[in-house]
C-alpha atoms as a PDB file:
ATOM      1  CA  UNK A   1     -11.639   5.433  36.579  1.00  0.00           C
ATOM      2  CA  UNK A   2     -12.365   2.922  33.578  1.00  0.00           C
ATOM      3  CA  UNK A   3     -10.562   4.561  30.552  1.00  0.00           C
ATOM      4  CA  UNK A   4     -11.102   1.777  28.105  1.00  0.00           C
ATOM      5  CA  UNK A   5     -14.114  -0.796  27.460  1.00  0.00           C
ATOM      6  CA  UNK A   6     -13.541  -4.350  25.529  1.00  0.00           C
ATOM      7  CA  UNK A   7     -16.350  -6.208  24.880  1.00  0.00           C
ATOM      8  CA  UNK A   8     -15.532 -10.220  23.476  1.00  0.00           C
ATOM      9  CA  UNK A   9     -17.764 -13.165  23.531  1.00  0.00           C
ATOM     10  CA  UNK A  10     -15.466 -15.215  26.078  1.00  0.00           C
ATOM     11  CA  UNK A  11     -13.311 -13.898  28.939  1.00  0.00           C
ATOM     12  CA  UNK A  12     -10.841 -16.544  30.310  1.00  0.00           C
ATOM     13  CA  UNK A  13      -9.165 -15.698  33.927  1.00  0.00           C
ATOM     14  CA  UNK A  14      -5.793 -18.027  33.745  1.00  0.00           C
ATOM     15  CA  UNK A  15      -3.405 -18.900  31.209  1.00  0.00           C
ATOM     16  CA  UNK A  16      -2.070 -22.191  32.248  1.00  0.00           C
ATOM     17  CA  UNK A  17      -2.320 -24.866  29.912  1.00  0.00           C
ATOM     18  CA  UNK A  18      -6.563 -25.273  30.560  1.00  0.00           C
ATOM     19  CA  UNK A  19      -7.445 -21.508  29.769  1.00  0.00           C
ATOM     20  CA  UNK A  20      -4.588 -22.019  27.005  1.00  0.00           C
ATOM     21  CA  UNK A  21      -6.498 -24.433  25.430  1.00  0.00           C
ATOM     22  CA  UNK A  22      -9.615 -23.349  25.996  1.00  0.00           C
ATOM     23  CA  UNK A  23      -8.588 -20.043  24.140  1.00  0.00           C
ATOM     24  CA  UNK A  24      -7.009 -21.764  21.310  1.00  0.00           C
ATOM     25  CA  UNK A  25     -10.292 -23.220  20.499  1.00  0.00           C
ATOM     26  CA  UNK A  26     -12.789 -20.544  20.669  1.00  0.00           C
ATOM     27  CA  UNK A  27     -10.078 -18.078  18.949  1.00  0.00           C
ATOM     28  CA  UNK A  28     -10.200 -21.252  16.207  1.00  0.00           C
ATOM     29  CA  UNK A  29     -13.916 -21.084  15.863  1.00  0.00           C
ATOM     30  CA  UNK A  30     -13.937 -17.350  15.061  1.00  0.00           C
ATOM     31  CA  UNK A  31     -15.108 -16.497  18.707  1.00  0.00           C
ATOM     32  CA  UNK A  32     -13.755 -13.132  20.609  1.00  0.00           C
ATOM     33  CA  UNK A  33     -11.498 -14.332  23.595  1.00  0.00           C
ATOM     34  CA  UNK A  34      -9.143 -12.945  26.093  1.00  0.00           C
ATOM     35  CA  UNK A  35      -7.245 -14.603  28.173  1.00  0.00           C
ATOM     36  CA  UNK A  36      -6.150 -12.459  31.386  1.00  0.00           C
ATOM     37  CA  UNK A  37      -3.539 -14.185  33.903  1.00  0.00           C
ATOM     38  CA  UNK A  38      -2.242 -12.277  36.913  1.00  0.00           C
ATOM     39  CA  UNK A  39       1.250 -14.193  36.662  1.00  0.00           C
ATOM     40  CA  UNK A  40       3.459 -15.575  33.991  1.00  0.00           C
ATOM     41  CA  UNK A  41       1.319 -17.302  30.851  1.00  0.00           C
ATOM     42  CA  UNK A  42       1.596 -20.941  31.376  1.00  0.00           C
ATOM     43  CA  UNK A  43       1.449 -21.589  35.408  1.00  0.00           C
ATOM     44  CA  UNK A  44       2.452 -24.147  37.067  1.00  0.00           C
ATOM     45  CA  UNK A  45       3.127 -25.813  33.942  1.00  0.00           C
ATOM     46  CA  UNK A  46       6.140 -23.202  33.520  1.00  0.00           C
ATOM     47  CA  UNK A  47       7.670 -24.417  36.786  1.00  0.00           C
ATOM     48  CA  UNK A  48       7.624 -27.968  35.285  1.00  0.00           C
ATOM     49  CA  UNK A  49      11.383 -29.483  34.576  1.00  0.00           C
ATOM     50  CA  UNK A  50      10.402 -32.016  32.166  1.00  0.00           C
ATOM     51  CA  UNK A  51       7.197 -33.317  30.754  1.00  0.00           C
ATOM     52  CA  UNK A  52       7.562 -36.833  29.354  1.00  0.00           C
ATOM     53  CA  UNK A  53       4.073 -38.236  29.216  1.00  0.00           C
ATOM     54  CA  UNK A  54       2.576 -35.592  27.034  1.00  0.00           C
ATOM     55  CA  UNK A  55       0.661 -37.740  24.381  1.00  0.00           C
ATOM     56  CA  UNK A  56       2.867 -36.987  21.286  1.00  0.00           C
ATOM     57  CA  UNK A  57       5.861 -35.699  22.826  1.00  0.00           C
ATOM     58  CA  UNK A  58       8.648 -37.914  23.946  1.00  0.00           C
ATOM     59  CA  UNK A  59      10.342 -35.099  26.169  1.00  0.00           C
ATOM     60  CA  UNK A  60      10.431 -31.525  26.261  1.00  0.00           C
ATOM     61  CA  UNK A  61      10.694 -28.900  29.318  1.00  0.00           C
ATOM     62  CA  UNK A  62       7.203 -27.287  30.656  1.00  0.00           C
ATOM     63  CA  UNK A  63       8.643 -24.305  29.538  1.00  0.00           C
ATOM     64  CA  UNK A  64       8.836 -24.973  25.992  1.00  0.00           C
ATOM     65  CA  UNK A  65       5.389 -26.385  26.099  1.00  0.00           C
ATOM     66  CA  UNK A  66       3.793 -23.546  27.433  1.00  0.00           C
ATOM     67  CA  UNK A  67       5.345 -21.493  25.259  1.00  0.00           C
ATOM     68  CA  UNK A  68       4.011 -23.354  21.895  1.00  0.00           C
ATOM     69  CA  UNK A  69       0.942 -23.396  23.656  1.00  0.00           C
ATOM     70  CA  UNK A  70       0.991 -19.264  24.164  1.00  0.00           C
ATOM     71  CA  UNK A  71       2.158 -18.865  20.262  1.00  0.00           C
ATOM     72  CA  UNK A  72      -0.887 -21.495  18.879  1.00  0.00           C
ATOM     73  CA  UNK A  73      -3.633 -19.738  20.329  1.00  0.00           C
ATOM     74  CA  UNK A  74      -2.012 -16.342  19.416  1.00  0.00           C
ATOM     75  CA  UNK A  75      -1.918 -17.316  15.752  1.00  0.00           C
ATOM     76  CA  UNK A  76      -5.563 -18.137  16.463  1.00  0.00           C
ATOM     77  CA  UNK A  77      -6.598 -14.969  17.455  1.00  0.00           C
ATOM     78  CA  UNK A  78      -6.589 -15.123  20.827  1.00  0.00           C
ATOM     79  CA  UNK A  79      -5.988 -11.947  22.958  1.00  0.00           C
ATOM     80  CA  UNK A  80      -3.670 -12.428  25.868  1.00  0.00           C
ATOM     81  CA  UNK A  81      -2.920 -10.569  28.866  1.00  0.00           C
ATOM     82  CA  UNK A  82      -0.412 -11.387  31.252  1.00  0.00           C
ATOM     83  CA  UNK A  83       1.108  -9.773  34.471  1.00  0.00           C
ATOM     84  CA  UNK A  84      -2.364  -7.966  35.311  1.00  0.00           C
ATOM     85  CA  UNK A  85      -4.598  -7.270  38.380  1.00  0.00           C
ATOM     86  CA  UNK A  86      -7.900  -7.969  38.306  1.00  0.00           C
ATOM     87  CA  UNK A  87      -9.276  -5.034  40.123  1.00  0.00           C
ATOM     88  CA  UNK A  88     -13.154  -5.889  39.896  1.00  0.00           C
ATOM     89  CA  UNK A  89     -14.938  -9.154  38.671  1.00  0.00           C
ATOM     90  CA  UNK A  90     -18.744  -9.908  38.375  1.00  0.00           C
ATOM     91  CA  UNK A  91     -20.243 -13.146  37.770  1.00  0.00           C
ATOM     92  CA  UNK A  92     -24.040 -12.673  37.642  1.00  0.00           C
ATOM     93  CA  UNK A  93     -26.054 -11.651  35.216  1.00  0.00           C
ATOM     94  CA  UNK A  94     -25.984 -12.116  31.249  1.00  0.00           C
ATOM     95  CA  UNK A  95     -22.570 -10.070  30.871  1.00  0.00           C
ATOM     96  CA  UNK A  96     -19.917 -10.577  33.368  1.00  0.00           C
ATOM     97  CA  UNK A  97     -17.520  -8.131  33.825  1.00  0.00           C
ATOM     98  CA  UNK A  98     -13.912  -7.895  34.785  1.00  0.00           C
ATOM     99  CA  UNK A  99     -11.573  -4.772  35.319  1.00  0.00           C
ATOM    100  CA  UNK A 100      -8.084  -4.983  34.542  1.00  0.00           C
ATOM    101  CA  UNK A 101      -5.261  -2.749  36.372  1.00  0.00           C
ATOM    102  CA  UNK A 102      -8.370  -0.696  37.508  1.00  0.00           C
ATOM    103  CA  UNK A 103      -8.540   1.272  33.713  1.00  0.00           C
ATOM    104  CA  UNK A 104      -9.910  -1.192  31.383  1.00  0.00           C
ATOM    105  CA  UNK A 105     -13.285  -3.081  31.766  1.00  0.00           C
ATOM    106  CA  UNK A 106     -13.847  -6.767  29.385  1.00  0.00           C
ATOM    107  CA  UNK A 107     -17.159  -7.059  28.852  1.00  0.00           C
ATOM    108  CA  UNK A 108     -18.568 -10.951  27.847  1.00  0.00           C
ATOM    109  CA  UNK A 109     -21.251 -13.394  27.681  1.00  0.00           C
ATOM    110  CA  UNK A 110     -19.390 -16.066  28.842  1.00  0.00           C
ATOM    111  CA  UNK A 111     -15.896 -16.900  31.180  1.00  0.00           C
ATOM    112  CA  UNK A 112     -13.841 -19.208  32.065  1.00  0.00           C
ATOM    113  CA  UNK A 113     -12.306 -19.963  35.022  1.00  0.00           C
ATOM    114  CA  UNK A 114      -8.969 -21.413  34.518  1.00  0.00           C
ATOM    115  CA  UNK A 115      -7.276 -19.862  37.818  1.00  0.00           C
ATOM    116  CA  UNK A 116      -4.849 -22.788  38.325  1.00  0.00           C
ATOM    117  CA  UNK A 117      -3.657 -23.821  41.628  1.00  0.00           C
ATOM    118  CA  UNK A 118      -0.375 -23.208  43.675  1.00  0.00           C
ATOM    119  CA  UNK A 119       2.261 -24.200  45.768  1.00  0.00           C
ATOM    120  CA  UNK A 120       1.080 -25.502  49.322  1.00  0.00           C
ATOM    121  CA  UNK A 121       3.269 -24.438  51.950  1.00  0.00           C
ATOM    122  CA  UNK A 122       4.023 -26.225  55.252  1.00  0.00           C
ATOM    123  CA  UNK A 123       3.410 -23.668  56.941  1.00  0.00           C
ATOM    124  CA  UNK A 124       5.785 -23.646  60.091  1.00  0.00           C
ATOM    125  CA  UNK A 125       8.009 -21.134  61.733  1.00  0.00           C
ATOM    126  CA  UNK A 126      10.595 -18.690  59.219  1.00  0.00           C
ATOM    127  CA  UNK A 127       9.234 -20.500  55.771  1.00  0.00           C
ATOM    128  CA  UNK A 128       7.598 -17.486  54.734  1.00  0.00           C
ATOM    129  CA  UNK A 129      10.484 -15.575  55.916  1.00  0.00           C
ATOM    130  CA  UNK A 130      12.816 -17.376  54.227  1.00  0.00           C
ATOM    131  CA  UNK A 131      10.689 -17.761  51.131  1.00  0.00           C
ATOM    132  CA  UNK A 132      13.248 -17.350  47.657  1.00  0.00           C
ATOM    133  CA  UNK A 133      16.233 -17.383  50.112  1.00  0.00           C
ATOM    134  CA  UNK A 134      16.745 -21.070  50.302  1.00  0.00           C
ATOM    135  CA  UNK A 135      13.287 -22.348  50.827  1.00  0.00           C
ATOM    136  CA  UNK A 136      11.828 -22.959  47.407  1.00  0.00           C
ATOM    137  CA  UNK A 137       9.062 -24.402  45.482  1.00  0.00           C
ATOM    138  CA  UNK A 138      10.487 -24.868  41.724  1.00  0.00           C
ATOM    139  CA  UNK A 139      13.442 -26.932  41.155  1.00  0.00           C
ATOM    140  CA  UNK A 140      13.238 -25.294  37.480  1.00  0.00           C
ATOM    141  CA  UNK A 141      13.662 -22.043  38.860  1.00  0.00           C
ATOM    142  CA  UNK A 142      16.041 -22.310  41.362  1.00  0.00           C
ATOM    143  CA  UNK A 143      18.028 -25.658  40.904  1.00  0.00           C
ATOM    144  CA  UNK A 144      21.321 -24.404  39.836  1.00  0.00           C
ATOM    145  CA  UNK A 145      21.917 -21.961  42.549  1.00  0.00           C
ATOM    146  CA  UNK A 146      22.763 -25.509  44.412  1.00  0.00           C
ATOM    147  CA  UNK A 147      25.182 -26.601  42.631  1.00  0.00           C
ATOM    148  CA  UNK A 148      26.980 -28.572  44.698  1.00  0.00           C
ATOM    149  CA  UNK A 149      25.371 -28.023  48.212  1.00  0.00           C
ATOM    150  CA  UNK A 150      23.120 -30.169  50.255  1.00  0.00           C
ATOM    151  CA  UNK A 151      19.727 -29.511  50.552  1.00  0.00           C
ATOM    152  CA  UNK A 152      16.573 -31.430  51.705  1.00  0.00           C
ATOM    153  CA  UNK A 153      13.345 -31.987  49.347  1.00  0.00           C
ATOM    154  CA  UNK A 154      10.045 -32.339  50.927  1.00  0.00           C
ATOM    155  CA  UNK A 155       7.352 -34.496  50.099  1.00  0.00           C
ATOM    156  CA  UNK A 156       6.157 -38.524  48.768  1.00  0.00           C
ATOM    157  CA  UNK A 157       4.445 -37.912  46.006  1.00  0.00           C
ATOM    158  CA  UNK A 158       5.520 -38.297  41.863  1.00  0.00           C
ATOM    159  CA  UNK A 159       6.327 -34.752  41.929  1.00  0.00           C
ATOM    160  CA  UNK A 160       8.695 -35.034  45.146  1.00  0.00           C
ATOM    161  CA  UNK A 161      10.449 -37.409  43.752  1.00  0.00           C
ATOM    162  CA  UNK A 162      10.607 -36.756  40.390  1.00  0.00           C
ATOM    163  CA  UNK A 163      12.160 -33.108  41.119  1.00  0.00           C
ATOM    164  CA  UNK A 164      14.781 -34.821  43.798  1.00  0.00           C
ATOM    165  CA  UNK A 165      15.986 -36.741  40.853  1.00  0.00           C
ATOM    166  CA  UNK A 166      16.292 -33.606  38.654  1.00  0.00           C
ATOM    167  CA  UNK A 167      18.011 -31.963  41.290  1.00  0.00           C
ATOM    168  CA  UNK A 168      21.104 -34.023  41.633  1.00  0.00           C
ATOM    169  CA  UNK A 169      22.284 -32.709  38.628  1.00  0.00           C
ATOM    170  CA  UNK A 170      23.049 -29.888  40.992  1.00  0.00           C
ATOM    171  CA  UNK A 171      23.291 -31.042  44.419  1.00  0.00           C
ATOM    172  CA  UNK A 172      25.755 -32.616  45.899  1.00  0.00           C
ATOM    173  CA  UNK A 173      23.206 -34.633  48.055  1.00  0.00           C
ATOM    174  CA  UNK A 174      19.497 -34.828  48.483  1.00  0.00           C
ATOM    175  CA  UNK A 175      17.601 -35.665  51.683  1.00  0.00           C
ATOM    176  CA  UNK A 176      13.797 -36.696  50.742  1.00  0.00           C
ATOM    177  CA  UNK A 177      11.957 -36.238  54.194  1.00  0.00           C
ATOM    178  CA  UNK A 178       8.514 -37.220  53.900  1.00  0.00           C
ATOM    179  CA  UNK A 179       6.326 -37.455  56.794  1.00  0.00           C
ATOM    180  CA  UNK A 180       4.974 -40.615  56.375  1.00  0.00           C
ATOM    181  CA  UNK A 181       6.845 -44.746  56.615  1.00  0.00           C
ATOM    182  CA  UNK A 182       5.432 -44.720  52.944  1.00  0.00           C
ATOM    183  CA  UNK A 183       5.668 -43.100  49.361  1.00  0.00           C
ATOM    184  CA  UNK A 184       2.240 -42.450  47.286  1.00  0.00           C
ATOM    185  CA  UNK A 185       4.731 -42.066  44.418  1.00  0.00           C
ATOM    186  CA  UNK A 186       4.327 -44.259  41.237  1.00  0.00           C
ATOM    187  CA  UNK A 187       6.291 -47.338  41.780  1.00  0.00           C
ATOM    188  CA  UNK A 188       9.276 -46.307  38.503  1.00  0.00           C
ATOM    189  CA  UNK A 189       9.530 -42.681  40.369  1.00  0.00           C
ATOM    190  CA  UNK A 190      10.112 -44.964  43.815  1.00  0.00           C
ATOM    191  CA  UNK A 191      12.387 -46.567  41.997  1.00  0.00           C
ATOM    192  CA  UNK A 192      14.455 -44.061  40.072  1.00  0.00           C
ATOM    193  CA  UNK A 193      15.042 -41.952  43.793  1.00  0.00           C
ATOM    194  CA  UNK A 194      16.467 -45.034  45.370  1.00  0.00           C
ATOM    195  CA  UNK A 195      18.274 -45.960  43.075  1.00  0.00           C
ATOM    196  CA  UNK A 196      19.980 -42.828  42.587  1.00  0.00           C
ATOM    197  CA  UNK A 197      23.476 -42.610  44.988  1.00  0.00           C
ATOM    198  CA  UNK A 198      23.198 -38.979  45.400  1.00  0.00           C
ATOM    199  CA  UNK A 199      19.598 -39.257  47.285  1.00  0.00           C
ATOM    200  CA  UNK A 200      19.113 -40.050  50.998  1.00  0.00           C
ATOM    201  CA  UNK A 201      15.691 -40.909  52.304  1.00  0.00           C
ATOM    202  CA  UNK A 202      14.411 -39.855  56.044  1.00  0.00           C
ATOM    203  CA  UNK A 203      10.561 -41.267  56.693  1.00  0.00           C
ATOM    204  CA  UNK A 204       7.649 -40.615  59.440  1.00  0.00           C
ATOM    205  CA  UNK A 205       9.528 -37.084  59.678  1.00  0.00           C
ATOM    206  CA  UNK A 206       8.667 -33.473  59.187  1.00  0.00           C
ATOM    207  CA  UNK A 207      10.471 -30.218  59.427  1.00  0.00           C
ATOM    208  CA  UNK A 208       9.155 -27.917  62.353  1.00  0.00           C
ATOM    209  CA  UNK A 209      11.450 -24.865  61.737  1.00  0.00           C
ATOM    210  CA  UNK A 210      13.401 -23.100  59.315  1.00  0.00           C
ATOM    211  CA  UNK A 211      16.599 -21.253  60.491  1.00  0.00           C
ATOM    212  CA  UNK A 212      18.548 -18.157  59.522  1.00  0.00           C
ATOM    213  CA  UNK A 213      18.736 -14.540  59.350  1.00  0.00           C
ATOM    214  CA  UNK A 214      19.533 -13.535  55.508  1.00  0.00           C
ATOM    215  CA  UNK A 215      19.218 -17.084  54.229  1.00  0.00           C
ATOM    216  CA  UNK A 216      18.357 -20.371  55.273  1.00  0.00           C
ATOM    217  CA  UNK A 217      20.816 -21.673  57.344  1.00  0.00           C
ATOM    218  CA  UNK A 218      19.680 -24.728  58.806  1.00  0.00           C
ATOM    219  CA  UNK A 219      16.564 -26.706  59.736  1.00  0.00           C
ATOM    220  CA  UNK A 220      14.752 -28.507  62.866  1.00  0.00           C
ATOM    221  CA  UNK A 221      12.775 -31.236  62.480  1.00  0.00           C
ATOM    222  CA  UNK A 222      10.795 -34.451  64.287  1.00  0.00           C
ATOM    223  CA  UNK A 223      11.055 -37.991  63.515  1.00  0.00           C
ATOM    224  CA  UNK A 224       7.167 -38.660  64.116  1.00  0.00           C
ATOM    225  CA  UNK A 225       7.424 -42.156  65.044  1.00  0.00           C
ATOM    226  CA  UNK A 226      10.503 -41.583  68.319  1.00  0.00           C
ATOM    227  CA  UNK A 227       9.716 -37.963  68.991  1.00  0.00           C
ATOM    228  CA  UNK A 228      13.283 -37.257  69.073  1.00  0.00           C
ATOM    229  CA  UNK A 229      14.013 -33.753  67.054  1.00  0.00           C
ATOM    230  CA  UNK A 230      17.327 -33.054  64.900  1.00  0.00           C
ATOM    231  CA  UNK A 231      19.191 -29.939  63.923  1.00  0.00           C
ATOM    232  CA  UNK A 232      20.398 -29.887  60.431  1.00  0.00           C
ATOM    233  CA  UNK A 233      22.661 -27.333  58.593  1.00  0.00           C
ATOM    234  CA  UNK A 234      21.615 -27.362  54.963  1.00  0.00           C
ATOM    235  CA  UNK A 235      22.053 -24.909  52.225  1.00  0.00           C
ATOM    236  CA  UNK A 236      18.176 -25.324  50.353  1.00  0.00           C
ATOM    237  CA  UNK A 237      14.751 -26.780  50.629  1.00  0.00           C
ATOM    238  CA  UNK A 238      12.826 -27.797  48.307  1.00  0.00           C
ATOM    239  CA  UNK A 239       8.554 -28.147  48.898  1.00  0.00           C
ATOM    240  CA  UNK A 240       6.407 -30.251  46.661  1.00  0.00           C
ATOM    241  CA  UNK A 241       3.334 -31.312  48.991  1.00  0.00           C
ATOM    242  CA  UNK A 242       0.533 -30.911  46.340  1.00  0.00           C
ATOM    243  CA  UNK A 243      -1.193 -27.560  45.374  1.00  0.00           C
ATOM    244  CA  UNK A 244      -4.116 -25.300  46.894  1.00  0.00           C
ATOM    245  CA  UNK A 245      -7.225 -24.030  44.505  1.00  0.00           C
ATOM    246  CA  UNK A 246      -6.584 -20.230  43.097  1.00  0.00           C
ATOM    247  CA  UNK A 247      -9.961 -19.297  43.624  1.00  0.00           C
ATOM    248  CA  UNK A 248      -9.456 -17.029  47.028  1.00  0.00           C
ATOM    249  CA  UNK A 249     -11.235 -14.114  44.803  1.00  0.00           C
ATOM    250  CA  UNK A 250     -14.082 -16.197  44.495  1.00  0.00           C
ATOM    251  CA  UNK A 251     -14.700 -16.658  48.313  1.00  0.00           C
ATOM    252  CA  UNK A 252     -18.020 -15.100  49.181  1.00  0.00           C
ATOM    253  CA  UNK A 253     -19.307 -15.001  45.559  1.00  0.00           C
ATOM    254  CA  UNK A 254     -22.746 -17.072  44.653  1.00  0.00           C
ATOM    255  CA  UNK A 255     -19.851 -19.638  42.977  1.00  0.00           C
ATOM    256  CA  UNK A 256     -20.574 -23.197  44.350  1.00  0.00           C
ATOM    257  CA  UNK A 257     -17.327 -24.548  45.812  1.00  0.00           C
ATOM    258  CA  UNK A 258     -16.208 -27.271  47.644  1.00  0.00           C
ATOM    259  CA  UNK A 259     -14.752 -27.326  51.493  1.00  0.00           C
ATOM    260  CA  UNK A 260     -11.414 -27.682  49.295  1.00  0.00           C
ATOM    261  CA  UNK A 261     -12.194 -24.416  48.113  1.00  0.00           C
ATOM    262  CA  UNK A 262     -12.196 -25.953  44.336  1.00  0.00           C
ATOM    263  CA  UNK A 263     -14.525 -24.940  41.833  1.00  0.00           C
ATOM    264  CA  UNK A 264     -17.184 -27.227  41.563  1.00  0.00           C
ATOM    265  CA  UNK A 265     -18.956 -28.345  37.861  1.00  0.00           C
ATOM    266  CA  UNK A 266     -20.614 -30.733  35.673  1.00  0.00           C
ATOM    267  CA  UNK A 267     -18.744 -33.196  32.875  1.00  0.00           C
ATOM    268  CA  UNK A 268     -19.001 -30.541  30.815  1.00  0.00           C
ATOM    269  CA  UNK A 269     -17.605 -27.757  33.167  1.00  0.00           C
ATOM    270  CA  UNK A 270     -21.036 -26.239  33.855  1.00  0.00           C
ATOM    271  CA  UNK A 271     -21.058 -24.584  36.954  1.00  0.00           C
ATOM    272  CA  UNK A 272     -24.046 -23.617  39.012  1.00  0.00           C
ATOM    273  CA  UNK A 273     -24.147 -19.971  37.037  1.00  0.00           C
ATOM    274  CA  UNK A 274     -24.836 -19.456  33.527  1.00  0.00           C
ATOM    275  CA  UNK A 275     -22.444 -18.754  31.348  1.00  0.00           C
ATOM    276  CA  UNK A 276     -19.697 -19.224  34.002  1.00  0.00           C
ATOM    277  CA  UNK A 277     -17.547 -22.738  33.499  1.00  0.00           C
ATOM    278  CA  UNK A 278     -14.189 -23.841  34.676  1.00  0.00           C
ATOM    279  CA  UNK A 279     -11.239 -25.851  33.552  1.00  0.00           C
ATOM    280  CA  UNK A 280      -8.044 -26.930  35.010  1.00  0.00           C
ATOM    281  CA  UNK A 281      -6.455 -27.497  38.658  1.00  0.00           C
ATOM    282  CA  UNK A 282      -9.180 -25.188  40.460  1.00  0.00           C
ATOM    283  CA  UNK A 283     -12.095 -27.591  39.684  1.00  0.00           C
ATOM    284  CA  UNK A 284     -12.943 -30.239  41.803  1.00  0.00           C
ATOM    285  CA  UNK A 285     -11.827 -32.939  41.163  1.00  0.00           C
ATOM    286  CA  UNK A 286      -9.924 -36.512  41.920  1.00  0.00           C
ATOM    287  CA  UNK A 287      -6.317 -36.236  39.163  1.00  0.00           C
ATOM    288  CA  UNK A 288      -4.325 -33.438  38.116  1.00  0.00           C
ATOM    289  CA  UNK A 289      -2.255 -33.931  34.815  1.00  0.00           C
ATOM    290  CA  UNK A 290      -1.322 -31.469  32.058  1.00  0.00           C
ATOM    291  CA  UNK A 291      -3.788 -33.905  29.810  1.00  0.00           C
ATOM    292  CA  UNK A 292      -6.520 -33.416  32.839  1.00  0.00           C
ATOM    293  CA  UNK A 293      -6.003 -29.568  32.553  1.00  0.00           C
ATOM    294  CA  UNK A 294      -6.074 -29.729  28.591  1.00  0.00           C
ATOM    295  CA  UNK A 295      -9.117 -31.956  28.323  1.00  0.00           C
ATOM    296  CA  UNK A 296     -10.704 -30.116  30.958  1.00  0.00           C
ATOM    297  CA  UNK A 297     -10.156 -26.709  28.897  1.00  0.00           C
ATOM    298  CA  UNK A 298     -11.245 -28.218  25.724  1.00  0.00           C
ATOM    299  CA  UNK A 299     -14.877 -29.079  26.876  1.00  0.00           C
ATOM    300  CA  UNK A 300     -15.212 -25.808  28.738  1.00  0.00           C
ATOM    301  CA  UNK A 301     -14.457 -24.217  25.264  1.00  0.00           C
ATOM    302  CA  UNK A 302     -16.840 -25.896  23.467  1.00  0.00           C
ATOM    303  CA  UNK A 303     -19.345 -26.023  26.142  1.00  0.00           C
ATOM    304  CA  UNK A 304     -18.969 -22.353  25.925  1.00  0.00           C
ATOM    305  CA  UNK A 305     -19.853 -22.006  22.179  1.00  0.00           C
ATOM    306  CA  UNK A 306     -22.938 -24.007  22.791  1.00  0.00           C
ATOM    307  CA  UNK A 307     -23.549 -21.499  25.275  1.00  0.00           C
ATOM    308  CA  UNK A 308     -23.322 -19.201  23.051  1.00  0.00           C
ATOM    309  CA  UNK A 309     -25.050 -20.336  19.888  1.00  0.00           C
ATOM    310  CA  UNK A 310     -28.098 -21.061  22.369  1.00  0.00           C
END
């Protein structure tokens, strides 16, 4: 039963730093918003140890950047609702609709999908099990509880090796396993991991299993190249191989996506219904930065108040 109606010009599912932005400027130019995330306000940007290539910024934690992004487009005006479910949601049409917690219905001309992406798993025997008891996917969150213990980081990319780094302030020693003989790492985050004496690097290998009853215990895995499989007793594992599209409640909607299930749009976030744009790590697309996600929100903002003045 709907107990409350809000009606705004602009509804924005996602609060990562796209929607974030995207809110701060409508809320700027005077324009109803709400921003409605089903998570924490700031997304994967939250789970982000350090950001040091944020134009402006020399350093500062993902944290801390989410949160003066939260505060800015509060003192804007913008309405923000974290920790929700969206019960109901309705694209066509010239008002879309969304219910919230299944007792209060937003009501707009316009939204913005801003639904981030998340962590992809590997997807092989007792990871899901083992999920937040030794298997992780945020060195943020979880790095000190391995303070001093071994544990194994999956993954070549900037993020895989930029989080191994961080988390030998911790460890006591880090084994990269990445399934290829190669890194698609920049060449300085390459560099930095090798370099470091804490960090030990097994290539062409995966994990196939993850072991233990209460906690991970220990992990199998393949050296692709031989065949030949190992048995390795190790306290964590961290996963950073890349992000999936949020957009599963979109699946079987008249939304145009891709076969990555991303959102897909124009240069100026337009997607194939009116009124409906996107911004951010769900939209198709070929780089994923915080600067991506924040230039992507700011022309789905204004692309929205054209929208809307038309």
């Amino acid at each position: 039963m709907i107990m409350e109606e809000k009606i705004v010009n602009t509804i924005i599912i996602g609060g990562g730093a796209a929607g974030l932005t995207a809110g701060m400027y409508l809320a700027r130019a005077k324009s109803s918003v709400v921003i409605l995330d089903s998570g924490t306000i700031g997304g994967q940007l939250v789970l982000t140890h350090e950001v040091a290539n944020y134009p402006g910024i020399v350093s500062t934690s993902g944290y801390q950047l989410a949160t003066t992004m939260r505060q800015q487009a509060k003192s804007f005006g913008c309405e923000i609702k974290s920790n929700i479910t969206l019960s109901e949601l309705n694209l066509e049409g010239e008002s879309k609709t969304v219910v919230v917690n299944n007792n209060i219905l937003y009501k707009a001309k316009s939204l913005i999908i801003a639904t981030g992406g998340r962590s992809r798993m590997l997807n092989v025997p007792g990871e899901a099990r083992l999920k937040g008891k030794g298997v992780s996917y945020c060195a943020t969150c979880d790095g000190d509880f391995f303070q001093d213990k071994e544990i194994f980081v999956v993954g070549g990319g900037n993020s895989s090796l930029e989080e191994a780094v961080s988390l030998t302030k911790y460890a006591s020693k880090v084994t990269i396993i990445h399934q290829f003989d190669h890194f698609q790492a920049f060449e300085h985050a390459i560099e930095e991991a090798k370099k470091n004496p804490k960090i030990n690097i097994i290539l062409q290998s995966k994990i196939t299993e993850f072991l233990g009853d209460e906690k991970l215990e220990a992990i199998r895995y393949q050296n692709l190249e031989t065949g030949e499989e190992f048995h390795q007793p190790i306290d964590g594992v961290f996963i950073f191989i890349g992000y999936e599209a949020n957009t599963d409640m979109f699946h079987g909607s008249s939304l145009t996506l891709n076969q990555g299930k991303e959102v897909v749009a124009d240069e100026l976030m337009k997607t194939n219904l009116p009124g409906i744009f996107v911004a951010g790590d769900n939209r198709a697309k070929r780089f994923r930065q915080i600067t991506t996600a924040v230039a992507d929100g700011t022309i789905a903002a204004l692309s929205t108040l054209e929208y809307l003045t038309q």
